[in-house]
PDB file of N, CA and C in Angstrom:
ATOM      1  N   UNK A   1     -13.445  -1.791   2.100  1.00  0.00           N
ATOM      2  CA  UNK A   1     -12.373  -2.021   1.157  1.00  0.00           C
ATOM      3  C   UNK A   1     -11.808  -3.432   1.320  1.00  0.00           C
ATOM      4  N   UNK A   2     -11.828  -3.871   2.813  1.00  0.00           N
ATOM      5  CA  UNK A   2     -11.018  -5.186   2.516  1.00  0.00           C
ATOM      6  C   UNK A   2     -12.061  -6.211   2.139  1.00  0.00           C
ATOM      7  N   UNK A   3     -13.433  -5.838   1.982  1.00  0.00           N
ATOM      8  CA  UNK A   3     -14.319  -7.077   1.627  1.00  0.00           C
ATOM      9  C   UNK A   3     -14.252  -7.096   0.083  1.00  0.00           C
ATOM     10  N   UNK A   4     -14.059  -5.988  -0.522  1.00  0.00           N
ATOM     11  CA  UNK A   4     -13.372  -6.100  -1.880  1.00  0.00           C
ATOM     12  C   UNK A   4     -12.448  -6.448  -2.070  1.00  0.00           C
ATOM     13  N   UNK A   5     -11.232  -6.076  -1.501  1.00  0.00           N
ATOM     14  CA  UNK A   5      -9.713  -7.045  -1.617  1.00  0.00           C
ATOM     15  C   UNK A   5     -10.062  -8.801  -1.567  1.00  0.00           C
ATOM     16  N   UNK A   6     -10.886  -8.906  -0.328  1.00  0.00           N
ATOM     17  CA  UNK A   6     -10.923 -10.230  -0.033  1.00  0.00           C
ATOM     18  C   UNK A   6     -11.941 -10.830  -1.253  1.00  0.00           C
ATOM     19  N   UNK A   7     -12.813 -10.308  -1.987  1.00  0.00           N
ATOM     20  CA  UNK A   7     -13.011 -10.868  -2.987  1.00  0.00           C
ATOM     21  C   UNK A   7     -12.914 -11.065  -4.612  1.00  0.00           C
ATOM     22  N   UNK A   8     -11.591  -9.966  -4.536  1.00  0.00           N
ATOM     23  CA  UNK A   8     -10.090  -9.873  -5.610  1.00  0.00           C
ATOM     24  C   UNK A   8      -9.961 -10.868  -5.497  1.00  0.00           C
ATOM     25  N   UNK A   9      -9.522 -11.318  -3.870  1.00  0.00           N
ATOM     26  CA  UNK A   9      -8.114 -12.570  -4.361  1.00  0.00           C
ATOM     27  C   UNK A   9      -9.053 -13.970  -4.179  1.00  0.00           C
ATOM     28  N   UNK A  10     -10.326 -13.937  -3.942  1.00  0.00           N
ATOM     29  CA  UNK A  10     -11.010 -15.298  -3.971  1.00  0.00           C
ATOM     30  C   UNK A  10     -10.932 -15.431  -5.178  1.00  0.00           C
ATOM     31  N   UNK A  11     -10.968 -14.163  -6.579  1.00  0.00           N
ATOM     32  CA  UNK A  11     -11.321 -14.613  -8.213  1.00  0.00           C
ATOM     33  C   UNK A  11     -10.054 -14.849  -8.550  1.00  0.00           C
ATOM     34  N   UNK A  12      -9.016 -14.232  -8.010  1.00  0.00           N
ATOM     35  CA  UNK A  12      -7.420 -14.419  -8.576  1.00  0.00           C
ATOM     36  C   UNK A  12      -7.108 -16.024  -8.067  1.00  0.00           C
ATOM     37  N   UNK A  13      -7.984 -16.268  -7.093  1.00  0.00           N
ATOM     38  CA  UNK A  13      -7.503 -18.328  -6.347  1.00  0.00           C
ATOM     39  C   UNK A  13      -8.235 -18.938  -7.207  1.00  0.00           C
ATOM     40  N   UNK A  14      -9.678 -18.445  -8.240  1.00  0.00           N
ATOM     41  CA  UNK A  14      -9.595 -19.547  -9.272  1.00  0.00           C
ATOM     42  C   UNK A  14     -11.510 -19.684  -9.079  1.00  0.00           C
ATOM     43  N   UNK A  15     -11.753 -18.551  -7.607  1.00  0.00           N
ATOM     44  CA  UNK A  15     -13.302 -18.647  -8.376  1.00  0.00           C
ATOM     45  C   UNK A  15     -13.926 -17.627  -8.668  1.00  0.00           C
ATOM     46  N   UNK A  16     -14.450 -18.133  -9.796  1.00  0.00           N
ATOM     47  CA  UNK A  16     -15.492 -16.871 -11.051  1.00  0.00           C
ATOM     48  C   UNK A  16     -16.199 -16.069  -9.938  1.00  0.00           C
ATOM     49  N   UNK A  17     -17.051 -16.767  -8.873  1.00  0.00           N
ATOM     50  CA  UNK A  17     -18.403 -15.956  -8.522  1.00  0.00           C
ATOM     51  C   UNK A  17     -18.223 -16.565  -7.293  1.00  0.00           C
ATOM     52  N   UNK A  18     -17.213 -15.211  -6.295  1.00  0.00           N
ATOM     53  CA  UNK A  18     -17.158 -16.122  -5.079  1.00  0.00           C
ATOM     54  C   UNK A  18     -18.359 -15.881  -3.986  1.00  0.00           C
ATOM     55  N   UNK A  19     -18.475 -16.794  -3.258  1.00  0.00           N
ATOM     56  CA  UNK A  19     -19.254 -16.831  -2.101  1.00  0.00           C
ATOM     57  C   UNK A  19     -19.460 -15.951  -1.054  1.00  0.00           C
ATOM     58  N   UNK A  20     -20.256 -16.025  -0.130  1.00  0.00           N
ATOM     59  CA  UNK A  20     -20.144 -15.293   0.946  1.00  0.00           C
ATOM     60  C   UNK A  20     -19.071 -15.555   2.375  1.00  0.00           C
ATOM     61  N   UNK A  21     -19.131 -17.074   1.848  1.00  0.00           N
ATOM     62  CA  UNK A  21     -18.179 -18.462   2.819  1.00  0.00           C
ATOM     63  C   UNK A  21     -16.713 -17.961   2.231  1.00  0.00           C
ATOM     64  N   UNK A  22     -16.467 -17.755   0.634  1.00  0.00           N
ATOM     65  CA  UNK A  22     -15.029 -17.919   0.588  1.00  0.00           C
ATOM     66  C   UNK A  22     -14.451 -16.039   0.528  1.00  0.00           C
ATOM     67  N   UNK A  23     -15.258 -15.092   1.242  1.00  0.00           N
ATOM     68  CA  UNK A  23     -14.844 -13.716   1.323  1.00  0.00           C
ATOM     69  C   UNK A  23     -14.413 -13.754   2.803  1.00  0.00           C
ATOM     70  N   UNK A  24     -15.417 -14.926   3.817  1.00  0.00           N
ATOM     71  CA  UNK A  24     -15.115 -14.742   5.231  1.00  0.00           C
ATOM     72  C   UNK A  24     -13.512 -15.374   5.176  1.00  0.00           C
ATOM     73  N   UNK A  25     -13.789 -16.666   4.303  1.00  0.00           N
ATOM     74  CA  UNK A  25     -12.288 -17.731   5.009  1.00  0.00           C
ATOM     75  C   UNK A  25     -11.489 -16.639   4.211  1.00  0.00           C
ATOM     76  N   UNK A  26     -11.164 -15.810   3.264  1.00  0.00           N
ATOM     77  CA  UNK A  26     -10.146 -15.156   3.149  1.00  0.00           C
ATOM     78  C   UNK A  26     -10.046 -14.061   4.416  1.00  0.00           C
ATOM     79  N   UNK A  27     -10.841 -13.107   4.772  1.00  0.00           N
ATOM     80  CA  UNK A  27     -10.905 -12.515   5.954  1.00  0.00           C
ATOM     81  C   UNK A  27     -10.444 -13.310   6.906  1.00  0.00           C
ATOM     82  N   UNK A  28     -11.247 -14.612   7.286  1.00  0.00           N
ATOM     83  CA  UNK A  28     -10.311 -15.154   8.438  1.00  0.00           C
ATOM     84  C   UNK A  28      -8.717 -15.405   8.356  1.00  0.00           C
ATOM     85  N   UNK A  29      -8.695 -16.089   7.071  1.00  0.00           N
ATOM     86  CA  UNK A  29      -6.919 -16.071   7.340  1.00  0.00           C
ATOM     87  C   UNK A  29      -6.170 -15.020   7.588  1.00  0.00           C
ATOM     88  N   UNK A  30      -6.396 -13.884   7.314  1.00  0.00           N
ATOM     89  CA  UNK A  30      -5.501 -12.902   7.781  1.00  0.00           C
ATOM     90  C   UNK A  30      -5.761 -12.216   9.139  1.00  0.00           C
ATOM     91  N   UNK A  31      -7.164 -13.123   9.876  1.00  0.00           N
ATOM     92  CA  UNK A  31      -7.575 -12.339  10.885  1.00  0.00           C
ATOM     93  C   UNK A  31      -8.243 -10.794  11.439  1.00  0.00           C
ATOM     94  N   UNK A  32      -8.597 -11.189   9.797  1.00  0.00           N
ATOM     95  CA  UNK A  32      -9.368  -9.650   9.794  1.00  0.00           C
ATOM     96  C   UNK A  32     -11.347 -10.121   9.898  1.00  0.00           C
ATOM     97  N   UNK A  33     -12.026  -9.043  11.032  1.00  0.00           N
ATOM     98  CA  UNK A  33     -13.152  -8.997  11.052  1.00  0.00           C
ATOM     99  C   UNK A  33     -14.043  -9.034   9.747  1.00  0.00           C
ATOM    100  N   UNK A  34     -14.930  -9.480   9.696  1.00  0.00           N
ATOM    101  CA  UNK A  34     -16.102  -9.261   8.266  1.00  0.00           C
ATOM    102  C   UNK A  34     -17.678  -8.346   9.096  1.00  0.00           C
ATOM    103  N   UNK A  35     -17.965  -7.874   8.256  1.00  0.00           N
ATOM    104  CA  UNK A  35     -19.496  -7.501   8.276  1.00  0.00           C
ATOM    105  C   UNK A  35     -20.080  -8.360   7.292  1.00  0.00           C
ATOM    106  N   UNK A  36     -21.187  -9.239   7.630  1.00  0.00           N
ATOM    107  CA  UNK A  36     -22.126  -9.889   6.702  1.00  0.00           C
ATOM    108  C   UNK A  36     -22.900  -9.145   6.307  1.00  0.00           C
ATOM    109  N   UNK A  37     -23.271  -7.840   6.283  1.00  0.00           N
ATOM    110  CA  UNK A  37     -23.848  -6.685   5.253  1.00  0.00           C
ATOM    111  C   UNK A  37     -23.459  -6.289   4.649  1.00  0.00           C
ATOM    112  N   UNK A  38     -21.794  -5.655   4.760  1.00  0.00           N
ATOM    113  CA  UNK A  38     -20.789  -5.580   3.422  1.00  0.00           C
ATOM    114  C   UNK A  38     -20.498  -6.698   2.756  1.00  0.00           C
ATOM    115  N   UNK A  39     -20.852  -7.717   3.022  1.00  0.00           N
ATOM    116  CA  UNK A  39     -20.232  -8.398   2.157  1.00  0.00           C
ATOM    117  C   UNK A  39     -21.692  -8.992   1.149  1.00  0.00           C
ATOM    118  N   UNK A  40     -22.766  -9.285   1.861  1.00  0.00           N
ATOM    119  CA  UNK A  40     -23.988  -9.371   0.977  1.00  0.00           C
ATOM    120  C   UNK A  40     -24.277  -8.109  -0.085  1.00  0.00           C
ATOM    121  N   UNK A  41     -23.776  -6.676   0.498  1.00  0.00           N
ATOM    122  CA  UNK A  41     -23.941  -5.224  -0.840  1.00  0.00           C
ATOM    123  C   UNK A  41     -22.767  -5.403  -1.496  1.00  0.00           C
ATOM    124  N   UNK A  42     -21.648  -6.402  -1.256  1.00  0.00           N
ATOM    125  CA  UNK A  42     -21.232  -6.750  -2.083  1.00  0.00           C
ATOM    126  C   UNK A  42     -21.307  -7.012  -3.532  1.00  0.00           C
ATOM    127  N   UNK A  43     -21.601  -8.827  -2.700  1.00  0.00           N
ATOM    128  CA  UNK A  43     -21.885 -10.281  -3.551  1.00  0.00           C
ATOM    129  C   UNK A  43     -23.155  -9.165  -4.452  1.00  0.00           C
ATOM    130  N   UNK A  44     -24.206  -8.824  -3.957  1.00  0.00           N
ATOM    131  CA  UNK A  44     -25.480  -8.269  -4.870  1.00  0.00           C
ATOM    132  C   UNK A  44     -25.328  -7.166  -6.223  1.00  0.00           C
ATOM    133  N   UNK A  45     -23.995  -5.940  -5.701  1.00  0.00           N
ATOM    134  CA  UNK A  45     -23.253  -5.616  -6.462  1.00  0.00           C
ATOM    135  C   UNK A  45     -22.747  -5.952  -7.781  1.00  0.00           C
ATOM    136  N   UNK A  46     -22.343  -7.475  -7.547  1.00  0.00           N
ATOM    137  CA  UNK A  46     -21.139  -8.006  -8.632  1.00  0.00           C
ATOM    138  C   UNK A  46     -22.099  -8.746  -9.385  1.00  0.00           C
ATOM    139  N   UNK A  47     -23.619  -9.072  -8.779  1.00  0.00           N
ATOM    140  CA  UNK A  47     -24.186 -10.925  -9.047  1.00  0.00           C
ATOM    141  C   UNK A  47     -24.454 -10.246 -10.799  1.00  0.00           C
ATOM    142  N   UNK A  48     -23.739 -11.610 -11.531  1.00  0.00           N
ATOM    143  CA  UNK A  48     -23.910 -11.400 -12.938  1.00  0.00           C
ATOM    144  C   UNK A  48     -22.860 -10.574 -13.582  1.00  0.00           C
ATOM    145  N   UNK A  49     -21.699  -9.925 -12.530  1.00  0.00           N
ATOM    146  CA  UNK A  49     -20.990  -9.201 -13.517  1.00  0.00           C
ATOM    147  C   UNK A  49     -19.896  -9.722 -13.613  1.00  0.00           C
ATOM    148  N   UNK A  50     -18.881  -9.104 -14.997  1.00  0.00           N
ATOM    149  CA  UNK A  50     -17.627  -9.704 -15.075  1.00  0.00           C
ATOM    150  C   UNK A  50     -16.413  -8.998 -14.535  1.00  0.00           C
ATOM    151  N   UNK A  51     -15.953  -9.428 -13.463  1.00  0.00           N
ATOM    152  CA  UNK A  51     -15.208  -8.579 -12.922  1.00  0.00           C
ATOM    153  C   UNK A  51     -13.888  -7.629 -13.780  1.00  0.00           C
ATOM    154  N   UNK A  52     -13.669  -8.451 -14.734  1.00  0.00           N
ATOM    155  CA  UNK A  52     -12.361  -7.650 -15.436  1.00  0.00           C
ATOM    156  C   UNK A  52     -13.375  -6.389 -15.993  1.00  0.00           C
ATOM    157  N   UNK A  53     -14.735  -6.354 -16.619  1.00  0.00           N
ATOM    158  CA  UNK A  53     -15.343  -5.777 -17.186  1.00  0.00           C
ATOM    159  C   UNK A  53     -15.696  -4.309 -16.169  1.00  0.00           C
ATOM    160  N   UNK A  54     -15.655  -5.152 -14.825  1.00  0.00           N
ATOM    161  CA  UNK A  54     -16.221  -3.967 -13.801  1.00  0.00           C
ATOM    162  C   UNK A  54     -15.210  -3.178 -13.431  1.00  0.00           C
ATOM    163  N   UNK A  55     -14.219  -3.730 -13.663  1.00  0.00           N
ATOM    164  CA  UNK A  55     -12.534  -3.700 -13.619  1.00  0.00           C
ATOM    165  C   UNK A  55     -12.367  -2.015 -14.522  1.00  0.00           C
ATOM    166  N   UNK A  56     -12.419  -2.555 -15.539  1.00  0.00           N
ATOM    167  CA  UNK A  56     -12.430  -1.623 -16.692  1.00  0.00           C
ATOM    168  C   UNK A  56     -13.070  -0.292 -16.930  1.00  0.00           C
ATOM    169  N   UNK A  57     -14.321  -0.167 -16.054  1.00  0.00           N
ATOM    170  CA  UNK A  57     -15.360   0.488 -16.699  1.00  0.00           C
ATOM    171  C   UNK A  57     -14.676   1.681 -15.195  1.00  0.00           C
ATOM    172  N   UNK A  58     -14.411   0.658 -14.326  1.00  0.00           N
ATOM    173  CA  UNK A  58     -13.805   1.673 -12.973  1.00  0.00           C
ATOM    174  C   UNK A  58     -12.631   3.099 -13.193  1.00  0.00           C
ATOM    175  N   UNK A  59     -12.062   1.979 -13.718  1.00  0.00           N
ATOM    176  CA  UNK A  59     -10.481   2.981 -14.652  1.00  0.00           C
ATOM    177  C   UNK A  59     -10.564   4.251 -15.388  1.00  0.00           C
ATOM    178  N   UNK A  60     -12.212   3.515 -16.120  1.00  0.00           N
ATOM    179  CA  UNK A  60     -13.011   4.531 -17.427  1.00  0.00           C
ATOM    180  C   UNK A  60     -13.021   5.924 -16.628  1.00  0.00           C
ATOM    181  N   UNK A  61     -13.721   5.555 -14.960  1.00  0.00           N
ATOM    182  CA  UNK A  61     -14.428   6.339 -14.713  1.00  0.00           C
ATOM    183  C   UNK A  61     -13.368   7.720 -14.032  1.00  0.00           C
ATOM    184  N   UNK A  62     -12.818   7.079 -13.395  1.00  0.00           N
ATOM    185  CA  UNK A  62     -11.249   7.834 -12.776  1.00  0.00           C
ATOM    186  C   UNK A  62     -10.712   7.869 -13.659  1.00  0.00           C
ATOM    187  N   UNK A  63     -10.502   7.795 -14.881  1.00  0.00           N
ATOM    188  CA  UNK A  63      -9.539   8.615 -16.099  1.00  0.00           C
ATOM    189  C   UNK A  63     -10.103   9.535 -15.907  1.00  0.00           C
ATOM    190  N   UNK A  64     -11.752   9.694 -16.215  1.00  0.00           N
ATOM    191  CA  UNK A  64     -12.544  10.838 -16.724  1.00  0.00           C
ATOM    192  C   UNK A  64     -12.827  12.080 -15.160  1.00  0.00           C
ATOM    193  N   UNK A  65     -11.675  11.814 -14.418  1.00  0.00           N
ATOM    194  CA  UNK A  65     -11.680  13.059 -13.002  1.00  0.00           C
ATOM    195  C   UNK A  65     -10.612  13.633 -13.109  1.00  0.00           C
ATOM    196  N   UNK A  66     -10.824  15.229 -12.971  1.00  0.00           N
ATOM    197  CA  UNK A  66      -9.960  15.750 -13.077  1.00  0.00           C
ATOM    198  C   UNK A  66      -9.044  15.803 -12.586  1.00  0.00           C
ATOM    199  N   UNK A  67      -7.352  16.083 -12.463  1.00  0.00           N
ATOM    200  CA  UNK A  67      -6.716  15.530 -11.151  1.00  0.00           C
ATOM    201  C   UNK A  67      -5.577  16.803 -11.183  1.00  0.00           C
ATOM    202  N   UNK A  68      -6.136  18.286 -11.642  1.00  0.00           N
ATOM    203  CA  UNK A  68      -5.537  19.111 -11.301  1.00  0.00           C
ATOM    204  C   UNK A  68      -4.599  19.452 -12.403  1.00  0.00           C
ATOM    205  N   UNK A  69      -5.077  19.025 -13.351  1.00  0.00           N
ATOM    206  CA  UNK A  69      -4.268  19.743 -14.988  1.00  0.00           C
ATOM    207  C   UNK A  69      -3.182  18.768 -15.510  1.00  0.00           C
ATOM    208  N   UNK A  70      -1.991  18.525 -15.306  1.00  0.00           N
ATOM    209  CA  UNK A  70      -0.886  17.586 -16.004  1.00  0.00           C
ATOM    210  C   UNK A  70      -1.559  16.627 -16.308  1.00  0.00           C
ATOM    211  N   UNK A  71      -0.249  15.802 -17.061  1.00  0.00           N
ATOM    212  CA  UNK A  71      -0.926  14.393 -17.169  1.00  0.00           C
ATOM    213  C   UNK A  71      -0.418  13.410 -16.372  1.00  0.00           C
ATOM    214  N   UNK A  72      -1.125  12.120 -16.282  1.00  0.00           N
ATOM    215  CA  UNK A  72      -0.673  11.852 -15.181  1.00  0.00           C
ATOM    216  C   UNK A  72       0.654  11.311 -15.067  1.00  0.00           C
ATOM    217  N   UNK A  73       1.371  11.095 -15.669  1.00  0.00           N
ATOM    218  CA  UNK A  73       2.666  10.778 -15.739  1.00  0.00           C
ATOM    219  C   UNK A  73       3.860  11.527 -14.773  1.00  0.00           C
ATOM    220  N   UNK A  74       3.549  12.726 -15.150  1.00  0.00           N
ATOM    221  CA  UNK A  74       3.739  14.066 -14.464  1.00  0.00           C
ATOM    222  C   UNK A  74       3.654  14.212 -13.269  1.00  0.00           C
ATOM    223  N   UNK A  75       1.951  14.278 -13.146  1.00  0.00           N
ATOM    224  CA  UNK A  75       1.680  14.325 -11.819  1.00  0.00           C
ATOM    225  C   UNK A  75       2.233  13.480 -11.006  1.00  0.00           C
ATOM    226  N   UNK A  76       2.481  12.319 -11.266  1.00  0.00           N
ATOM    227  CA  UNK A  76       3.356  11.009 -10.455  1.00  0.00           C
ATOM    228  C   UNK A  76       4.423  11.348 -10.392  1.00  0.00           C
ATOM    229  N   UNK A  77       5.489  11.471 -11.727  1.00  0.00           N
ATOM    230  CA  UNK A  77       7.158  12.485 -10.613  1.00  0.00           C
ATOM    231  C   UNK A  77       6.819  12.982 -10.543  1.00  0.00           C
ATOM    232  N   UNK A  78       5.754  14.132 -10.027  1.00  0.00           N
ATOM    233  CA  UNK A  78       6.471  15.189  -8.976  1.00  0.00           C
ATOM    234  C   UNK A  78       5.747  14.982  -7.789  1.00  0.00           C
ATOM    235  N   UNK A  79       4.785  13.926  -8.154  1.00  0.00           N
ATOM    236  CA  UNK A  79       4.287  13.938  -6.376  1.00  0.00           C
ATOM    237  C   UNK A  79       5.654  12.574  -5.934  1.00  0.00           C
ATOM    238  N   UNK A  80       6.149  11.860  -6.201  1.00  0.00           N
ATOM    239  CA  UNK A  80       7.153  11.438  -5.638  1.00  0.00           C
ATOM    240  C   UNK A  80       8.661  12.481  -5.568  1.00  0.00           C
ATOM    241  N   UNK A  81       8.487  13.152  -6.578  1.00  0.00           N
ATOM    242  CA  UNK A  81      10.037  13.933  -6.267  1.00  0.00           C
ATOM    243  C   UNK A  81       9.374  14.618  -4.564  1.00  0.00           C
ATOM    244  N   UNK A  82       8.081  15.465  -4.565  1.00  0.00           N
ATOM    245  CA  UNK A  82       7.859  15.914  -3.099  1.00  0.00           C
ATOM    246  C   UNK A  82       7.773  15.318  -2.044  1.00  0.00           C
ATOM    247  N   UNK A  83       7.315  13.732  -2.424  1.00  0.00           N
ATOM    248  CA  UNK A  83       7.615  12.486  -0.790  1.00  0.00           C
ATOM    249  C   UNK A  83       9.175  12.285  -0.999  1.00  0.00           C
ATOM    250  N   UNK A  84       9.905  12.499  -1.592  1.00  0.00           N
ATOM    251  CA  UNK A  84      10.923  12.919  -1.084  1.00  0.00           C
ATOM    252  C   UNK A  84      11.999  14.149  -0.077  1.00  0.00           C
ATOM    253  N   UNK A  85      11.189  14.908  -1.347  1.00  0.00           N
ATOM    254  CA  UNK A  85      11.627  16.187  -0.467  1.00  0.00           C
ATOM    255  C   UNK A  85      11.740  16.700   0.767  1.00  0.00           C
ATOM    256  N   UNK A  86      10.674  16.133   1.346  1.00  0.00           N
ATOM    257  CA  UNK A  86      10.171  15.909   2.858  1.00  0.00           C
ATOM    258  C   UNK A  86      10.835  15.029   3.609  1.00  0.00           C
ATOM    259  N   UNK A  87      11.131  14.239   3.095  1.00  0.00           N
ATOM    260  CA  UNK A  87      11.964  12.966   3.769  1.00  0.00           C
ATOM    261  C   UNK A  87      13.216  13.730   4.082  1.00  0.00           C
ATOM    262  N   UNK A  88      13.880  14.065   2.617  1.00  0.00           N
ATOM    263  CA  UNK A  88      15.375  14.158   3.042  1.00  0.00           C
ATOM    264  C   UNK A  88      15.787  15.772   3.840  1.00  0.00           C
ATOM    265  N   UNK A  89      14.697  16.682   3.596  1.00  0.00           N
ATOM    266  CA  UNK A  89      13.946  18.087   4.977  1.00  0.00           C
ATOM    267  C   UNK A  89      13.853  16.795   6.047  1.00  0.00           C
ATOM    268  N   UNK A  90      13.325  16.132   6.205  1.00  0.00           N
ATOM    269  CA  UNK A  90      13.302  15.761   7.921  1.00  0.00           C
ATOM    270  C   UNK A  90      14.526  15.360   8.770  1.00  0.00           C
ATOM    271  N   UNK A  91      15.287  14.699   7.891  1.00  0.00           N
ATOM    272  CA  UNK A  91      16.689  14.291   8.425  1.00  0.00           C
ATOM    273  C   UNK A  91      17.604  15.238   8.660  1.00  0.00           C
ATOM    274  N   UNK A  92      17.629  16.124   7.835  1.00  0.00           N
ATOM    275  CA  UNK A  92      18.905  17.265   7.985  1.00  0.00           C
ATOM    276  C   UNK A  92      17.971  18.274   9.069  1.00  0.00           C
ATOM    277  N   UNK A  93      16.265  18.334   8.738  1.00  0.00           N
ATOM    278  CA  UNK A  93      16.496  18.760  10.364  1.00  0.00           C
ATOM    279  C   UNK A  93      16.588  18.087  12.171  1.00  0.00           C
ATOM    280  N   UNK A  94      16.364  17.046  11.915  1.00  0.00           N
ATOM    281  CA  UNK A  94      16.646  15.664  13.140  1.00  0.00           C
ATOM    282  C   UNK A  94      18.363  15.767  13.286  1.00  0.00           C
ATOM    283  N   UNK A  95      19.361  16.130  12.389  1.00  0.00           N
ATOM    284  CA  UNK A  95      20.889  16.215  12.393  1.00  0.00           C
ATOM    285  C   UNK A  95      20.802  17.208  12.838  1.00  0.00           C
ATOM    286  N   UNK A  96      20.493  18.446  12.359  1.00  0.00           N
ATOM    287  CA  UNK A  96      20.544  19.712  12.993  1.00  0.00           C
ATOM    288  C   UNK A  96      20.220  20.224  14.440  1.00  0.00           C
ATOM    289  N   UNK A  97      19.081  18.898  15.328  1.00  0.00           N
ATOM    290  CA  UNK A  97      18.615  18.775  16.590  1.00  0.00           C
ATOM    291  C   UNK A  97      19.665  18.427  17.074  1.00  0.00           C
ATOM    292  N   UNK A  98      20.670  16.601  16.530  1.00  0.00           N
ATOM    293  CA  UNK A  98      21.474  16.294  17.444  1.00  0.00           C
ATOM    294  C   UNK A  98      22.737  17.205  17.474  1.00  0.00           C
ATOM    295  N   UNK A  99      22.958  17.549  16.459  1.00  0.00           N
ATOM    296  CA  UNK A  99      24.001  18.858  16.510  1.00  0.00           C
ATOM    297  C   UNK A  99      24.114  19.749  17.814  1.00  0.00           C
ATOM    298  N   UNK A 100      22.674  20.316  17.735  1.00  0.00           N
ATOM    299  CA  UNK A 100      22.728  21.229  18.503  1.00  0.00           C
ATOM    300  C   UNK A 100      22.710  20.670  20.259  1.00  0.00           C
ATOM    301  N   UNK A 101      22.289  19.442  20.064  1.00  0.00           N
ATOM    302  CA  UNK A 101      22.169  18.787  21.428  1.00  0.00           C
ATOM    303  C   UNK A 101      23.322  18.994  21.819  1.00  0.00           C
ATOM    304  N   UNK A 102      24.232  18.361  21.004  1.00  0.00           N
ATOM    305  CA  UNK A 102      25.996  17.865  21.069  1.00  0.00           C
ATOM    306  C   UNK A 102      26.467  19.529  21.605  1.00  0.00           C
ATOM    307  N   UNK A 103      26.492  20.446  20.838  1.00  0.00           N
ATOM    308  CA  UNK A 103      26.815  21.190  20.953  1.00  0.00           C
ATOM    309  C   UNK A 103      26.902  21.941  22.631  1.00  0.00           C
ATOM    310  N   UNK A 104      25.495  21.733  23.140  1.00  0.00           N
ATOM    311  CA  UNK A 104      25.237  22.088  24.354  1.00  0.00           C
ATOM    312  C   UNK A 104      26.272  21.310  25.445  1.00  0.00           C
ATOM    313  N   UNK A 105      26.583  19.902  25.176  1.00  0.00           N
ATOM    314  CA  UNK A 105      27.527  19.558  26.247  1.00  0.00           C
ATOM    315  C   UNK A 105      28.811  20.062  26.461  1.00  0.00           C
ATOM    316  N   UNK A 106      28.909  20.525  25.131  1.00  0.00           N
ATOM    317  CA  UNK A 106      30.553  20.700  25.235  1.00  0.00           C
ATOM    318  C   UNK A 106      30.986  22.104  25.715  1.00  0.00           C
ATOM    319  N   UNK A 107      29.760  22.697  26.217  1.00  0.00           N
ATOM    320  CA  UNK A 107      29.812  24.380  26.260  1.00  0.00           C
ATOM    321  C   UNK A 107      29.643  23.949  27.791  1.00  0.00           C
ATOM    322  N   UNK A 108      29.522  22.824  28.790  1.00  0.00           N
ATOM    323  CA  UNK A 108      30.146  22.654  29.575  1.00  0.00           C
ATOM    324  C   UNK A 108      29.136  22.703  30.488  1.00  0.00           C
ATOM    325  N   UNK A 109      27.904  23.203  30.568  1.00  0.00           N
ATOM    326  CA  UNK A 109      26.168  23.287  30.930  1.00  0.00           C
ATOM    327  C   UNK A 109      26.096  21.574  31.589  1.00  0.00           C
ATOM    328  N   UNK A 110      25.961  21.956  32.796  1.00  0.00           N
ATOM    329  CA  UNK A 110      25.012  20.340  33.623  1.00  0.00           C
ATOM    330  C   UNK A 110      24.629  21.119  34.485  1.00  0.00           C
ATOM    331  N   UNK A 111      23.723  20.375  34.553  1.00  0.00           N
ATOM    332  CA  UNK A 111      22.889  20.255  35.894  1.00  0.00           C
ATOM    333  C   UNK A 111      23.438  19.846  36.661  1.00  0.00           C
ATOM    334  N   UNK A 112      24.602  19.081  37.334  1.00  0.00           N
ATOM    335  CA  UNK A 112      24.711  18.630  38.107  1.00  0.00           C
ATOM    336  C   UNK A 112      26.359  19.513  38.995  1.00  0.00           C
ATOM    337  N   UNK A 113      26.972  20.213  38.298  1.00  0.00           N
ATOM    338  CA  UNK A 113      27.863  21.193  38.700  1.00  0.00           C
ATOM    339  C   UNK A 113      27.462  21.857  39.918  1.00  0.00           C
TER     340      UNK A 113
END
């Protein structure tokens, strides 16, 4: 995946048909490792294509999967209303821990009595 990211943003810096040289120097700047086999089933991948085109036809293809009935609009609030839900369940039970922590001192319990 990041040898594809890294050769997103070589076409978004301005070249059509990037290299094998300008997928590493983006990898290097961020200090991320390369495989020179992913990145040659890459480059061989793309050679001749237009990326907005490959772009497009990708989208085509993941429209056309099923993703469990709604549409997706839908499906997006409510899978964020549920990464919520969870969130604000974890806190009231993490309050409910220190509660009960609190609670234990004042009932007068040490170890050291």
């Amino acid at each position: 995946m990041k040898v594809i990211a890294a050769y997103l943003l070589a076409v978004l810096g301005g070249k059509t048909t990037p290299s094998s040289d300008d997928i590493k120097d983006v990898l290097a700047s961020v200090g991320a490792e390369c495989d020179d086999d992913r990145i040659e089933l890459l480059l061989s991948e793309v050679k001749g294509k237009d990326i907005t085109e490959l772009i497009a036809s990708g989208r085509e293809k993941l429209a056309s999967v099923p993703s469990g009935g709604g549409a997706a609009v839908a499906v997006a609030a409510s899978a964020s209303g549920a990464a919520a839900a969870p969130a604000s369940a974890e806190s009231k039970k993490e309050e409910k821990v220190e509660e009960k922590e609190e609670s234990d001192d004042d009932m007068g319990f040490s170890l050291f009595d």
